[in-house]
PDB file of N, CA and C in Angstrom:
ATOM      1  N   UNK A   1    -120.890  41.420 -11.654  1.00  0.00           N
ATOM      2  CA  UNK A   1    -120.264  42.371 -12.533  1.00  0.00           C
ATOM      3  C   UNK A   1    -120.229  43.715 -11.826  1.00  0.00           C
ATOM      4  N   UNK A   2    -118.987  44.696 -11.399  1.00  0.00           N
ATOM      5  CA  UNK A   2    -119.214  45.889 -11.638  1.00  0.00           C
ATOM      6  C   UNK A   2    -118.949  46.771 -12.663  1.00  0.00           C
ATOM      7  N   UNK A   3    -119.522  47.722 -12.214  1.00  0.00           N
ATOM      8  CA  UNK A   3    -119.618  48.933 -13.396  1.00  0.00           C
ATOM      9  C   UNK A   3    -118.843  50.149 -12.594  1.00  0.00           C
ATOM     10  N   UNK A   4    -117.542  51.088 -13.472  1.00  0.00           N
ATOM     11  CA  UNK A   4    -116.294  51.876 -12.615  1.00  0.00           C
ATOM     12  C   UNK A   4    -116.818  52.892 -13.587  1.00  0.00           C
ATOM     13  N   UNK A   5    -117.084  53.878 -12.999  1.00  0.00           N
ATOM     14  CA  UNK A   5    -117.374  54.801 -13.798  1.00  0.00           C
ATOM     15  C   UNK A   5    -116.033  56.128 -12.892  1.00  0.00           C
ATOM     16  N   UNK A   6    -116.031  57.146 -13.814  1.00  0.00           N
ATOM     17  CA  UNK A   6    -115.237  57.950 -13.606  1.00  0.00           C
ATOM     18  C   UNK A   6    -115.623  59.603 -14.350  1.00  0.00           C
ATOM     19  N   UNK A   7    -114.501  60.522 -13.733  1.00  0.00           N
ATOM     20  CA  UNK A   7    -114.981  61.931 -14.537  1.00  0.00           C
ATOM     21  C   UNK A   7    -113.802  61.738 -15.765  1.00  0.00           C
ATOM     22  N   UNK A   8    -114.816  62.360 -17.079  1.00  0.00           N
ATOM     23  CA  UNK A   8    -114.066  62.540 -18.016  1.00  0.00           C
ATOM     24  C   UNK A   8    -112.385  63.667 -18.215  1.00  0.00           C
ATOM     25  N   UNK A   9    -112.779  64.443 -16.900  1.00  0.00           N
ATOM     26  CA  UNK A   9    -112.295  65.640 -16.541  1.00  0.00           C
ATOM     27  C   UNK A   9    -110.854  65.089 -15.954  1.00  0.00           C
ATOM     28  N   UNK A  10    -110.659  63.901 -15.538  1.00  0.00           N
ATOM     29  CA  UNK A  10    -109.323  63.204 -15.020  1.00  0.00           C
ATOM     30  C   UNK A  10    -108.366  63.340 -15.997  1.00  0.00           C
ATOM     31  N   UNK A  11    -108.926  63.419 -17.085  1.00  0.00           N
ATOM     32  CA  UNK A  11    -107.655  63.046 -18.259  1.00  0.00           C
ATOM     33  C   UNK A  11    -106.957  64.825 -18.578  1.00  0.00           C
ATOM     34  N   UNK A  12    -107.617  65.595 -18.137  1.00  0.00           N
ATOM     35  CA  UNK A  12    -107.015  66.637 -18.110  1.00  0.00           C
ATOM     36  C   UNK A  12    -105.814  66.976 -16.742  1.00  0.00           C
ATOM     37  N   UNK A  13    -104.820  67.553 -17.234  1.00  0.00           N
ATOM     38  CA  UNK A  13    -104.149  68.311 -16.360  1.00  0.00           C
ATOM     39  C   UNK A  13    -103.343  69.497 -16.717  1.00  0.00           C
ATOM     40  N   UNK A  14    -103.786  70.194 -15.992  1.00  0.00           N
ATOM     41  CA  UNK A  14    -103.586  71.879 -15.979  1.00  0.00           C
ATOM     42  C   UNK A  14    -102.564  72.509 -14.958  1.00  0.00           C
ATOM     43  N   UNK A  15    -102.446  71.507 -13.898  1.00  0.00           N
ATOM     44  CA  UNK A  15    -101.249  71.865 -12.627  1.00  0.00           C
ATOM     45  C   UNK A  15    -100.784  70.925 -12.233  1.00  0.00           C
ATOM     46  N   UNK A  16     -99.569  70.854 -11.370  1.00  0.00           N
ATOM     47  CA  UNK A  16     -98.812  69.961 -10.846  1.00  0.00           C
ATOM     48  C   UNK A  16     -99.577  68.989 -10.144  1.00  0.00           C
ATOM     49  N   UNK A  17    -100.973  69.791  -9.316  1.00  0.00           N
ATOM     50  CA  UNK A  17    -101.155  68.991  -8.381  1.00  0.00           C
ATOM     51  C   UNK A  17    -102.369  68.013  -9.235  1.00  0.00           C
ATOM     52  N   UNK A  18    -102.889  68.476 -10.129  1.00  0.00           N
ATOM     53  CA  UNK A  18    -103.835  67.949 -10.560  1.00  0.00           C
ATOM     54  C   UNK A  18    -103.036  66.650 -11.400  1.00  0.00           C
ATOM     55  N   UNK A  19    -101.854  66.797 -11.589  1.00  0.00           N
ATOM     56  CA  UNK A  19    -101.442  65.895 -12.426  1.00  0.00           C
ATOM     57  C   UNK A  19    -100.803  64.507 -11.215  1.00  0.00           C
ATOM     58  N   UNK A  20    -100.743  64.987 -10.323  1.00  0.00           N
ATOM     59  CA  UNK A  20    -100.122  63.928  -8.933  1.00  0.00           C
ATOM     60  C   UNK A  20    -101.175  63.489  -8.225  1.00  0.00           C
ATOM     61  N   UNK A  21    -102.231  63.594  -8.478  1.00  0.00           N
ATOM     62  CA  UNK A  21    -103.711  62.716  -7.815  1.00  0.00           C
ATOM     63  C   UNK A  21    -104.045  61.775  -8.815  1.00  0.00           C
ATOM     64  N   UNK A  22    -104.361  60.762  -7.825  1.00  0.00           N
ATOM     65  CA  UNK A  22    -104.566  59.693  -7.368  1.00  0.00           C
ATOM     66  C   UNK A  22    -106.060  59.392  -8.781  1.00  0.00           C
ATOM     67  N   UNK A  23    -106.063  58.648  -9.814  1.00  0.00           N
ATOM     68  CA  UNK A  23    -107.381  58.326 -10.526  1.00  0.00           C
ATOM     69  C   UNK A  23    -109.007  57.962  -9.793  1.00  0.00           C
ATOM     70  N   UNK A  24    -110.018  58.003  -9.228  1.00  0.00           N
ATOM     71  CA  UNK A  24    -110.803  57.558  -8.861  1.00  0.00           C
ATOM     72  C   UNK A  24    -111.992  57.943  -9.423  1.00  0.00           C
ATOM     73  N   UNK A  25    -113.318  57.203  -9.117  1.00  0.00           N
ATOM     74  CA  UNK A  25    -114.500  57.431  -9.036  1.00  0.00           C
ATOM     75  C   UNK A  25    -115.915  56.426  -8.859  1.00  0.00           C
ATOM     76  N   UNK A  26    -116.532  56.300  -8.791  1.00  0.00           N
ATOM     77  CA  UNK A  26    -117.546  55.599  -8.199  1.00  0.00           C
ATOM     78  C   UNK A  26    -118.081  54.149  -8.910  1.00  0.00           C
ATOM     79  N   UNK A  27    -118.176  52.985  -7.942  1.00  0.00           N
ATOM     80  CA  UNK A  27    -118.700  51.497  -8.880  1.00  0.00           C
ATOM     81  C   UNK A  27    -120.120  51.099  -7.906  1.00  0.00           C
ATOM     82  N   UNK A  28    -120.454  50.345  -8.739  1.00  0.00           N
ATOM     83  CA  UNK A  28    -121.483  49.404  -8.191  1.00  0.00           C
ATOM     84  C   UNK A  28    -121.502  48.252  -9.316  1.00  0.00           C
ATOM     85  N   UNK A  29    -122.353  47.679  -8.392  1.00  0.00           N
ATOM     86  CA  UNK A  29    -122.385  46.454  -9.327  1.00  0.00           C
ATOM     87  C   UNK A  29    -123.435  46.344 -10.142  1.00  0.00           C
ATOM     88  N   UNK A  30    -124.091  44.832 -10.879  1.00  0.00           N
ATOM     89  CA  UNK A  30    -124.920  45.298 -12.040  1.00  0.00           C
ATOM     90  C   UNK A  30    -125.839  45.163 -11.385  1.00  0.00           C
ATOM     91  N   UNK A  31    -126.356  45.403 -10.340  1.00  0.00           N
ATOM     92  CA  UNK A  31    -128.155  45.523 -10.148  1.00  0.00           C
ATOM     93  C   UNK A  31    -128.249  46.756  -9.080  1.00  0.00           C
ATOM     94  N   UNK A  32    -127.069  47.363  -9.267  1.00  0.00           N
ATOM     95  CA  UNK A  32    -126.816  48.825  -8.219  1.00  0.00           C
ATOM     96  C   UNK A  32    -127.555  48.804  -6.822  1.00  0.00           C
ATOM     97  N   UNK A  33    -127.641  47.212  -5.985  1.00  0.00           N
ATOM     98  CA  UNK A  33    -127.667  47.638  -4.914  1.00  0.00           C
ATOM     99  C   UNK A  33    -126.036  47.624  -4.017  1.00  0.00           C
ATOM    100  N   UNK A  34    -125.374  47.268  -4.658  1.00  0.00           N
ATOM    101  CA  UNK A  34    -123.231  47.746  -3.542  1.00  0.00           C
ATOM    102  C   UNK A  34    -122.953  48.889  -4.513  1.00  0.00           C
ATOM    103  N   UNK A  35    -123.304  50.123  -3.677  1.00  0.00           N
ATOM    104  CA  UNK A  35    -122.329  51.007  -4.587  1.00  0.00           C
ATOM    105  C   UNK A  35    -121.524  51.264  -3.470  1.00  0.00           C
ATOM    106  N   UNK A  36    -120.197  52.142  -4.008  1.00  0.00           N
ATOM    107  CA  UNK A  36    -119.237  52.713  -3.320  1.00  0.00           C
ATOM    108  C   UNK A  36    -118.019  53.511  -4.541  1.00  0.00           C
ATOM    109  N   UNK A  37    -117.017  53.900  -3.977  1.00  0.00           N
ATOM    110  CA  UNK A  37    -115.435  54.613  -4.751  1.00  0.00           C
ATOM    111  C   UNK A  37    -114.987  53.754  -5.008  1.00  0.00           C
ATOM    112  N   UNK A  38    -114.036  54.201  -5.980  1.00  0.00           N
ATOM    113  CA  UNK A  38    -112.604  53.330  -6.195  1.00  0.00           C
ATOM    114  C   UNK A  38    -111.499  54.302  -6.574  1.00  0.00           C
ATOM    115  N   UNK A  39    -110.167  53.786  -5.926  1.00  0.00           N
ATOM    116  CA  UNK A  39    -108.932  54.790  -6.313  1.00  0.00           C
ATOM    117  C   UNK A  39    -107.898  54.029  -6.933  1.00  0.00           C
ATOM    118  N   UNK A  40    -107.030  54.729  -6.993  1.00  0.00           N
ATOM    119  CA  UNK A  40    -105.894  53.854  -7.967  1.00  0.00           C
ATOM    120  C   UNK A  40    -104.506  53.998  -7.040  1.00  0.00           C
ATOM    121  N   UNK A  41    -103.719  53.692  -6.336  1.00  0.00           N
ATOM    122  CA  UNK A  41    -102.569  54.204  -6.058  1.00  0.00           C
ATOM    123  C   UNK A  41    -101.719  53.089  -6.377  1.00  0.00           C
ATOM    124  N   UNK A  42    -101.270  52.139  -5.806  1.00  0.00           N
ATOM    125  CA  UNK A  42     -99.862  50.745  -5.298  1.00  0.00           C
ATOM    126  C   UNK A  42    -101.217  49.607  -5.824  1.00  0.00           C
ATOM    127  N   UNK A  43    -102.749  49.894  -5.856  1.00  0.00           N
ATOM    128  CA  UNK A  43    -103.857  48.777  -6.172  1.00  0.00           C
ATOM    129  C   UNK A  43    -104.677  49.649  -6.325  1.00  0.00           C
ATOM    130  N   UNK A  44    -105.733  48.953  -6.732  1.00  0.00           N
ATOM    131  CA  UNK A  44    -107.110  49.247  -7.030  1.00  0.00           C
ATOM    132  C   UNK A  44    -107.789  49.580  -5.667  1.00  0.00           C
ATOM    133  N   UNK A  45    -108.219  49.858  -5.126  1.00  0.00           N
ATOM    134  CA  UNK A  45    -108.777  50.014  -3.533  1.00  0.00           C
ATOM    135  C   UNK A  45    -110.566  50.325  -3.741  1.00  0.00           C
ATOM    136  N   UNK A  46    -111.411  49.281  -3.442  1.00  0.00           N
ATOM    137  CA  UNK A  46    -113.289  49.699  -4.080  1.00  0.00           C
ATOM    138  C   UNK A  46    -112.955  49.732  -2.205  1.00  0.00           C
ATOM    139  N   UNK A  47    -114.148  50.690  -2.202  1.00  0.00           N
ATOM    140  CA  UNK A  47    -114.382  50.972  -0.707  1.00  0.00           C
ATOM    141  C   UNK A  47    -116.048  50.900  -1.069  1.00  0.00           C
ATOM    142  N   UNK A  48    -116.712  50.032  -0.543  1.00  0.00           N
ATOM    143  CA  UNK A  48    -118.341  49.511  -0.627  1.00  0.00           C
ATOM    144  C   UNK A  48    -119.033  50.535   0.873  1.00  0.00           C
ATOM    145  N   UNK A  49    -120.244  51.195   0.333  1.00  0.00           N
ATOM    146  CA  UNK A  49    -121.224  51.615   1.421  1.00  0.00           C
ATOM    147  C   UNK A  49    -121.111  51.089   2.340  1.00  0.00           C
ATOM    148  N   UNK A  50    -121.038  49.781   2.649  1.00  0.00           N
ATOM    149  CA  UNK A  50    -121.381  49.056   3.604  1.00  0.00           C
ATOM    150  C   UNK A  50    -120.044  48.917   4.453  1.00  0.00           C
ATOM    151  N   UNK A  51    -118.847  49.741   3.735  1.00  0.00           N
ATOM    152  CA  UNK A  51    -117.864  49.750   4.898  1.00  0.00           C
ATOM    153  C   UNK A  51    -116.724  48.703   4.121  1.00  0.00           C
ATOM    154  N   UNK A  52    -117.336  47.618   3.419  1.00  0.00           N
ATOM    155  CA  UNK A  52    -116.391  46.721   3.173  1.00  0.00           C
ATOM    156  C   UNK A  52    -115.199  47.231   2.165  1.00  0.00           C
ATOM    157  N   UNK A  53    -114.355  46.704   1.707  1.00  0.00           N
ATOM    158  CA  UNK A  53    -113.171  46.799   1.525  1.00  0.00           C
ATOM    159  C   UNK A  53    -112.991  46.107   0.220  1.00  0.00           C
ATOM    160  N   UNK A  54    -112.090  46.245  -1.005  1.00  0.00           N
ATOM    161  CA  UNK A  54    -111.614  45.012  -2.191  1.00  0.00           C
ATOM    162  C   UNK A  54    -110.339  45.603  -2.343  1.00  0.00           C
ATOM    163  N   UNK A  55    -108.964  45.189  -2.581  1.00  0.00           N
ATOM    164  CA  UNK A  55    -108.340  45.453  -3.054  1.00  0.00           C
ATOM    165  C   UNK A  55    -107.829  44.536  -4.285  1.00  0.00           C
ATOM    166  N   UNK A  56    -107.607  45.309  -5.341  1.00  0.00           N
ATOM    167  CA  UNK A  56    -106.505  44.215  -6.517  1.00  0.00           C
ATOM    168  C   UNK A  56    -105.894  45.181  -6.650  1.00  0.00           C
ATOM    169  N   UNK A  57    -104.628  43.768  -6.640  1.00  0.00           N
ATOM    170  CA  UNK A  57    -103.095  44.037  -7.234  1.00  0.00           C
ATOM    171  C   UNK A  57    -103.277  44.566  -7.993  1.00  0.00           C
ATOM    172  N   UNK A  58    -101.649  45.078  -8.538  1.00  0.00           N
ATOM    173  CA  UNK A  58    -101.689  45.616 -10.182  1.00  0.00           C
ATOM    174  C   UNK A  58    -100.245  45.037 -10.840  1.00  0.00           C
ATOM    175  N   UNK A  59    -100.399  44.410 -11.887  1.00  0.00           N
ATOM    176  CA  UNK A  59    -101.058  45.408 -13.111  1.00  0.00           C
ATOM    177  C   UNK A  59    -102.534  44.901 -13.364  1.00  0.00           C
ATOM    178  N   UNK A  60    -103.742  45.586 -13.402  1.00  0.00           N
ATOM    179  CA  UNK A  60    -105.011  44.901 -13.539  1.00  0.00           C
ATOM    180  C   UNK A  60    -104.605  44.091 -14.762  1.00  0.00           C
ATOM    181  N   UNK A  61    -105.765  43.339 -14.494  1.00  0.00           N
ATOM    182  CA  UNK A  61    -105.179  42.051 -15.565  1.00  0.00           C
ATOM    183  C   UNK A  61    -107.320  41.694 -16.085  1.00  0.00           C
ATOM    184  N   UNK A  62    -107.637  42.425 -16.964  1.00  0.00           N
ATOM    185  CA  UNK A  62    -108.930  42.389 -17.399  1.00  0.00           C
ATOM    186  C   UNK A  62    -109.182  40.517 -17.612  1.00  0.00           C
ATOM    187  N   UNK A  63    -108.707  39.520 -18.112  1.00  0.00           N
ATOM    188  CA  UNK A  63    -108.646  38.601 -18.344  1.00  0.00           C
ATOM    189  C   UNK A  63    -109.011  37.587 -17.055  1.00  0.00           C
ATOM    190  N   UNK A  64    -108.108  37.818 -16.089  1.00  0.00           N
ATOM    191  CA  UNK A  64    -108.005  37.024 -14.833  1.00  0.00           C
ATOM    192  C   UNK A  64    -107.317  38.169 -13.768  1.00  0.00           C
ATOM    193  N   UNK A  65    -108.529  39.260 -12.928  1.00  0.00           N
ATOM    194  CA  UNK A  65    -107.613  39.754 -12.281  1.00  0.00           C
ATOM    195  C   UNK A  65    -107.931  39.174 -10.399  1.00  0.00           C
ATOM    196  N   UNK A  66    -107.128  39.116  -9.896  1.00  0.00           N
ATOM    197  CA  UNK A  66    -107.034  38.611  -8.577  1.00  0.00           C
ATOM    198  C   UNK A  66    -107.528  39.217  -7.628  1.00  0.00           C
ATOM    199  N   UNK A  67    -107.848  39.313  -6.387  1.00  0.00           N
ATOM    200  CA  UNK A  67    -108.413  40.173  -5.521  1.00  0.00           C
ATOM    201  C   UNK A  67    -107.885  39.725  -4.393  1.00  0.00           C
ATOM    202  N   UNK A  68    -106.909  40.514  -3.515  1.00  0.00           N
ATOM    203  CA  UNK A  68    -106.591  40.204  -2.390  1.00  0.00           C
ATOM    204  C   UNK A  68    -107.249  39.707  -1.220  1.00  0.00           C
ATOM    205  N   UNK A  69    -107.068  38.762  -0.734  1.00  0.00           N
ATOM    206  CA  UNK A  69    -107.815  38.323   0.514  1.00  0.00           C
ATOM    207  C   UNK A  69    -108.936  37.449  -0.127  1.00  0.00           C
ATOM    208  N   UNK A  70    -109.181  37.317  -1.232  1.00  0.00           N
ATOM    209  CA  UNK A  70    -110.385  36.551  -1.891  1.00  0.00           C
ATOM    210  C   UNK A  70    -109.928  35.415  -2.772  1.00  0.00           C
ATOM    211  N   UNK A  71    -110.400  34.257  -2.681  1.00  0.00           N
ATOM    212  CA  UNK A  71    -110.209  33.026  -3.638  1.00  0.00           C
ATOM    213  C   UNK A  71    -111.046  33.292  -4.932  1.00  0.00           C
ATOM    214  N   UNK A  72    -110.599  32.863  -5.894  1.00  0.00           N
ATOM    215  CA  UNK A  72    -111.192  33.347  -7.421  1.00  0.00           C
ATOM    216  C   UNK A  72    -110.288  34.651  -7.911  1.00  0.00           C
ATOM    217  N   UNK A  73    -111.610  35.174  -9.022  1.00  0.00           N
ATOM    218  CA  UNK A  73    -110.708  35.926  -9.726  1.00  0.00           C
ATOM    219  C   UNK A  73    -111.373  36.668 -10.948  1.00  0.00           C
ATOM    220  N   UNK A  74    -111.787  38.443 -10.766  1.00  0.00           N
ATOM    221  CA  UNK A  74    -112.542  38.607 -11.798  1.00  0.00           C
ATOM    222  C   UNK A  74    -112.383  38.644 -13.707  1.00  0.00           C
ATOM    223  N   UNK A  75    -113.578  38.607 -14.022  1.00  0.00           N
ATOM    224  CA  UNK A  75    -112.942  38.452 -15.215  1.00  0.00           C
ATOM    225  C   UNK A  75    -113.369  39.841 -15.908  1.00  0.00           C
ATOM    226  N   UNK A  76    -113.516  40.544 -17.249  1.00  0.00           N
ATOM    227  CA  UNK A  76    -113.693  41.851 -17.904  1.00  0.00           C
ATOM    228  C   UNK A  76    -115.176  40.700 -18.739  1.00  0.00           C
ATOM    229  N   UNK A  77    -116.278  41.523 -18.682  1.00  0.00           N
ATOM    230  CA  UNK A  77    -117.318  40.600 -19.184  1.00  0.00           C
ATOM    231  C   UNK A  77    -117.945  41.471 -20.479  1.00  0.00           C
ATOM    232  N   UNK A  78    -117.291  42.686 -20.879  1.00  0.00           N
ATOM    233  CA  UNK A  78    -117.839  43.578 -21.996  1.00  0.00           C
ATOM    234  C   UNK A  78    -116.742  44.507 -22.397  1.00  0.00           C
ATOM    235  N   UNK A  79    -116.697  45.110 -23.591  1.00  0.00           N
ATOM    236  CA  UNK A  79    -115.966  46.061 -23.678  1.00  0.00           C
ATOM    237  C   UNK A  79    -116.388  47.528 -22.697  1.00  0.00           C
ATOM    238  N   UNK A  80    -115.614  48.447 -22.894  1.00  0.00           N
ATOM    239  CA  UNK A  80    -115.729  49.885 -22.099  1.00  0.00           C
ATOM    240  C   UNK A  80    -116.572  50.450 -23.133  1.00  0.00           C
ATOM    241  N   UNK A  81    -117.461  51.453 -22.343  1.00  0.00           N
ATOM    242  CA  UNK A  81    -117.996  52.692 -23.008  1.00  0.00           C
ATOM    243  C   UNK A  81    -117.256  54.049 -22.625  1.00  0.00           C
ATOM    244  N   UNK A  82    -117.149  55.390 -23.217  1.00  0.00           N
ATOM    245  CA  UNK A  82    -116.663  55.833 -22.222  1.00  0.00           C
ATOM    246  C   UNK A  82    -116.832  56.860 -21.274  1.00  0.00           C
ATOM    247  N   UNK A  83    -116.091  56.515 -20.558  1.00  0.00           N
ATOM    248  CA  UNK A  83    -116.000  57.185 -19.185  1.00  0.00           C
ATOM    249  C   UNK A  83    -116.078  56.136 -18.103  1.00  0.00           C
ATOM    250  N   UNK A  84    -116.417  54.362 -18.448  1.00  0.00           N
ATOM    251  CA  UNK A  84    -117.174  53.473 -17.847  1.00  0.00           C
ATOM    252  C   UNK A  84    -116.582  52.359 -18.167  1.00  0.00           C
ATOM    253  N   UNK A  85    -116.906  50.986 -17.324  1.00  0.00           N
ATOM    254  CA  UNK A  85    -115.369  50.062 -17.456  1.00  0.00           C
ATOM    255  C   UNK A  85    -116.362  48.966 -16.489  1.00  0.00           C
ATOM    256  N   UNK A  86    -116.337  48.123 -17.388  1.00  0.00           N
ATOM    257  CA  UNK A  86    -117.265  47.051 -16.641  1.00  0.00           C
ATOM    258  C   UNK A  86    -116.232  45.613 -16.019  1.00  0.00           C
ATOM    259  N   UNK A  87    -116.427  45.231 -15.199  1.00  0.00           N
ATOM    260  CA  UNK A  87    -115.604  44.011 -14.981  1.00  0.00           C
ATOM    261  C   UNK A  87    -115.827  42.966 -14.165  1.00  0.00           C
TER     262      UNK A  87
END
């Protein structure tokens, strides 16, 4: 399972530029030893400490979402709290 947490402060926009960046902020998984970012642009992009890489397609698909380069397929295992997005 990870856990996507984010700033509440994203949902604001006050300028052009703030409104043309990119969604992100930090996951790990549920026993918080892989943490790393995540951004939003054309996919999902988790960039792990350890260097490694995940991308999913979009449209995320909470149900069955796919992960490039990987066989399987995650699933959404709780509702959101917020600011936080488990999957």
């Amino acid at each position: 399972m990870y856990v996507f947490e984010w700033s509440k402060a994203n949902g604001t926009y006050d300028s052009l530029a703030s409104l043309n960046q990119n969604p992100k902020g930090t996951v790990s998984d549920e026993t918080s030893r892989r943490n790393g970012t995540w951004t939003i642009g054309e996919e999902l992009e988790i960039s792990w400490a350890s260097g490694e890489r995940e991308k999913w397609p979009m449209p995320l698909k909470p149900a069955a979402q796919s992960i490039s380069g990987v066989t399987g397929f995650a699933t959404r295992l709780s509702r959101t709290l917020a600011g936080k997005s488990q999957i």
